[in-house]
Protein backbone atom coordinates (compact mmCIF):
# COMPACT_ATOMS: atom_id res chain seq x y z
CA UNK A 1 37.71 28.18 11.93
CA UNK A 2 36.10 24.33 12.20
CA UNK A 3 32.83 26.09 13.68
CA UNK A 4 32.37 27.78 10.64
CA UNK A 5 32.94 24.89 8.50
CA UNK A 6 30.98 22.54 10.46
CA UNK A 7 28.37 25.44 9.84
CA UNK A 8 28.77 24.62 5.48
CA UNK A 9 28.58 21.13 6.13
CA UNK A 10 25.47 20.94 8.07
CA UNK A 11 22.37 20.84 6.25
CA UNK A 12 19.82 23.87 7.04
CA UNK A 13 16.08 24.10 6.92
CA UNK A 14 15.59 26.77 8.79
CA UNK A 15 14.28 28.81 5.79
CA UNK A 16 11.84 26.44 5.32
CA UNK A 17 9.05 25.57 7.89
CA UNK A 18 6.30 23.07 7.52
CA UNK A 19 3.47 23.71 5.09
CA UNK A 20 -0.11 24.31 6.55
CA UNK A 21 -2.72 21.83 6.03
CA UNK A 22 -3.79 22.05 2.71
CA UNK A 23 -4.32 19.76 -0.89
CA UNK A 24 -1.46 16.94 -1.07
CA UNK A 25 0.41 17.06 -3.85
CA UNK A 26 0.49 14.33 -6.72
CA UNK A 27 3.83 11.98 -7.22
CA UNK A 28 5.74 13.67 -9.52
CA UNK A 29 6.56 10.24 -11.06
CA UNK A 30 2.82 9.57 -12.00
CA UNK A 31 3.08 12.94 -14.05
CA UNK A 32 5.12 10.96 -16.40
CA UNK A 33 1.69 8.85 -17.55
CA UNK A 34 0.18 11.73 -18.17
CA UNK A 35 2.85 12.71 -20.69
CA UNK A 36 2.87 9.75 -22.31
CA UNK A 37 -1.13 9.82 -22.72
CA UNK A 38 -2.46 13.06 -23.02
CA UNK A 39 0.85 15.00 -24.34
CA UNK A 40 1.89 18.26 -23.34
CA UNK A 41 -0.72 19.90 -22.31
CA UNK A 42 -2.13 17.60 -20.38
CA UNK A 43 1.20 17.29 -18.20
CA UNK A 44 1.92 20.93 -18.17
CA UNK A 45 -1.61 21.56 -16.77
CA UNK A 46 -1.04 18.53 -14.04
CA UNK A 47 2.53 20.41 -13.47
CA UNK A 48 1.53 23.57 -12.75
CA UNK A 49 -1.23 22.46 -10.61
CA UNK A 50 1.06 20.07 -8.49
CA UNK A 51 3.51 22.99 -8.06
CA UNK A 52 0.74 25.15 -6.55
CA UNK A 53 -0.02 21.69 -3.91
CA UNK A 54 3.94 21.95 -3.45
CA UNK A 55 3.84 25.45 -2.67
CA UNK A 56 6.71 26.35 -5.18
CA UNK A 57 7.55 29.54 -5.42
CA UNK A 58 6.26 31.68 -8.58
CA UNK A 59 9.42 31.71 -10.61
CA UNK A 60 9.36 27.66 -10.73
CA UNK A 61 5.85 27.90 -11.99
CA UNK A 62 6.71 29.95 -14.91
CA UNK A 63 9.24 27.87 -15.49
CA UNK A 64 6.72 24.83 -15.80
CA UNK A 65 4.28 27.13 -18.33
CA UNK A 66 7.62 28.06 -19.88
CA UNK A 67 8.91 24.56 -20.69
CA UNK A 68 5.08 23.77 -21.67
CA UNK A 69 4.86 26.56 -24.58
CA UNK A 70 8.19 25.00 -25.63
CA UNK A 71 7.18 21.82 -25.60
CA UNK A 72 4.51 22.45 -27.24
CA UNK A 73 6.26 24.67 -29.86
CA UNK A 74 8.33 21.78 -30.64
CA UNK A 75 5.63 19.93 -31.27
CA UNK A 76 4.38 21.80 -33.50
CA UNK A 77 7.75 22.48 -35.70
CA UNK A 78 8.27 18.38 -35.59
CA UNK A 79 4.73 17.85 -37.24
CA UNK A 80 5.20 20.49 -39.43
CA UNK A 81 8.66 19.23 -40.45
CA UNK A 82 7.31 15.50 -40.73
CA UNK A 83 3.63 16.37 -41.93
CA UNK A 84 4.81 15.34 -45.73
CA UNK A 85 7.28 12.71 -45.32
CA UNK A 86 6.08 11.32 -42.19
CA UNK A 87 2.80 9.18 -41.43
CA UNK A 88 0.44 9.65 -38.31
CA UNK A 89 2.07 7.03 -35.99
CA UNK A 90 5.49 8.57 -36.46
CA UNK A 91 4.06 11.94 -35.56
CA UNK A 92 2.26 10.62 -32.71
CA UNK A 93 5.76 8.98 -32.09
CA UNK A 94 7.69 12.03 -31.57
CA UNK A 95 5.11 14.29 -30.10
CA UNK A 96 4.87 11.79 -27.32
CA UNK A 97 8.88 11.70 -27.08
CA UNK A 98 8.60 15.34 -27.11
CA UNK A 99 5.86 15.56 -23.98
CA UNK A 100 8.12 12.97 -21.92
CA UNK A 101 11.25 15.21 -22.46
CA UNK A 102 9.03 18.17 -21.27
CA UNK A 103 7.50 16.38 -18.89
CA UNK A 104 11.76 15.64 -16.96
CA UNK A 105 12.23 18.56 -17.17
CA UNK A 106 8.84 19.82 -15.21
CA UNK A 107 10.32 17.26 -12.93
CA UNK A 108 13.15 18.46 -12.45
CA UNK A 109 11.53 21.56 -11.40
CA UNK A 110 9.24 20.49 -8.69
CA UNK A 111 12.27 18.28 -7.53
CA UNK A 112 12.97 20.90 -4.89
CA UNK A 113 9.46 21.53 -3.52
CA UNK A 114 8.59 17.84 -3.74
CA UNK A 115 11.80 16.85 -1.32
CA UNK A 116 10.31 19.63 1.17
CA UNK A 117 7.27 18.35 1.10
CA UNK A 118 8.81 14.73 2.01
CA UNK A 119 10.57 16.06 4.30
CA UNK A 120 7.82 17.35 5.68
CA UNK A 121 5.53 14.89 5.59
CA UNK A 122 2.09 14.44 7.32
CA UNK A 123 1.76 11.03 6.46
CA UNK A 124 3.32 8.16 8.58
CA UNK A 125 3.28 6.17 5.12
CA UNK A 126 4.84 7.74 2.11
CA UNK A 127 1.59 6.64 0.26
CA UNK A 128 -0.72 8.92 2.64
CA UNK A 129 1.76 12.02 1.80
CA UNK A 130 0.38 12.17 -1.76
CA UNK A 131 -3.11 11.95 -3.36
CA UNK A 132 -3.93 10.24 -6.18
CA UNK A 133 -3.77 11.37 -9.72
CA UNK A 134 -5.63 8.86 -10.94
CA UNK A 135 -9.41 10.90 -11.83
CA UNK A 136 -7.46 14.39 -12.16
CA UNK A 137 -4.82 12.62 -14.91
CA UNK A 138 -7.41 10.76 -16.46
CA UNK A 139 -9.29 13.83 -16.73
CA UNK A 140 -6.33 15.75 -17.71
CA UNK A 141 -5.51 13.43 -20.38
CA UNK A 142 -8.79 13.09 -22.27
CA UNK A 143 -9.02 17.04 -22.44
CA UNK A 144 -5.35 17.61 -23.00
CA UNK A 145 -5.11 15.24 -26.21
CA UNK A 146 -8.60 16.60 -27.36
CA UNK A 147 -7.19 19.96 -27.18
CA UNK A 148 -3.58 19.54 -28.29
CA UNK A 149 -5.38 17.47 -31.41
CA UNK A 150 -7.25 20.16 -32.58
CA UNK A 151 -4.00 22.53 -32.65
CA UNK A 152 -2.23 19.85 -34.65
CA UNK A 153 -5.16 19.73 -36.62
CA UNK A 154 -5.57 23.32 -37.40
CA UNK A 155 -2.17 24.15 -38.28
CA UNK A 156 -1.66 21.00 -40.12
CA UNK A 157 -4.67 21.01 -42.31
């Protein structure tokens, strides 16, 4: 009887083995920037990409697209809601509100994966376990508000 619940107490990983050499994956905090700046699309692009460096499995990558076509979907209701009685900063406002909440929950989904990958680590610094996002958010964020613009645009106008 106590082997078996020493067994449920002690934390497995036997499931999981080391992943092979390959692309680090981004911070999962610095996807949070790219929210703010380049809005949904931007971060559900950086997202799905990460989760592919993380290895996640394919259901937690549908969940990221998932949660982006919401996102964005709410996005689109809010300005259309607000496009008469709201101004431009307040829509601005709330679509980046709306790309942050999207954004935790994208989080919360690569939570898992990211905690392997720690765990797993090839660096013997936490900052050589992860690249940097710096040129692929900057670049996501220029072409994600471009694009995510000229939705807005053509729905609202």
């Amino acid at each position: 009887m106590t082997e078996r619940v020493s067994d449920l107490l002690t934390p497995s990983l036997d499931d999981h083995a080391a992943p092979p050499p390959g692309r680090r994956p981004w911070r999962l905090s610095s996807q949070f920037y790219v929210a703010f700046f380049g809005g949904v699309l931007a971060v559900t692009a950086i997202a799905f990409v990460n989760a592919g460096r993380l290895r996640a499995d394919q259901r937690r990558r549908l969940l990221i697209l998932g949660s982006g076509v919401l996102g964005l979907a709410a996005g689109i209701v809010a300005a259309v809601a607000g496009h008469d009685s709201l101004d431009a900063s307040d829509l601005r406002l709330i679509e980046r509100g709306i790309a942050l909440v999207t954004c935790g929950a994208m989080y919360l989904i690569q939570r898992t994966p990211d905690r392997l990958h720690h765990y797993f680590g090839r660096g013997s610094t936490p900052d050589e376990e992860y690249d940097s996002l710096v040129g692929p958010g900057i670049a996501a964020v220029i072409c994600g508000a471009i694009i995510q613009t000229a939705v807005f645009a053509a729905i609202l106008l």
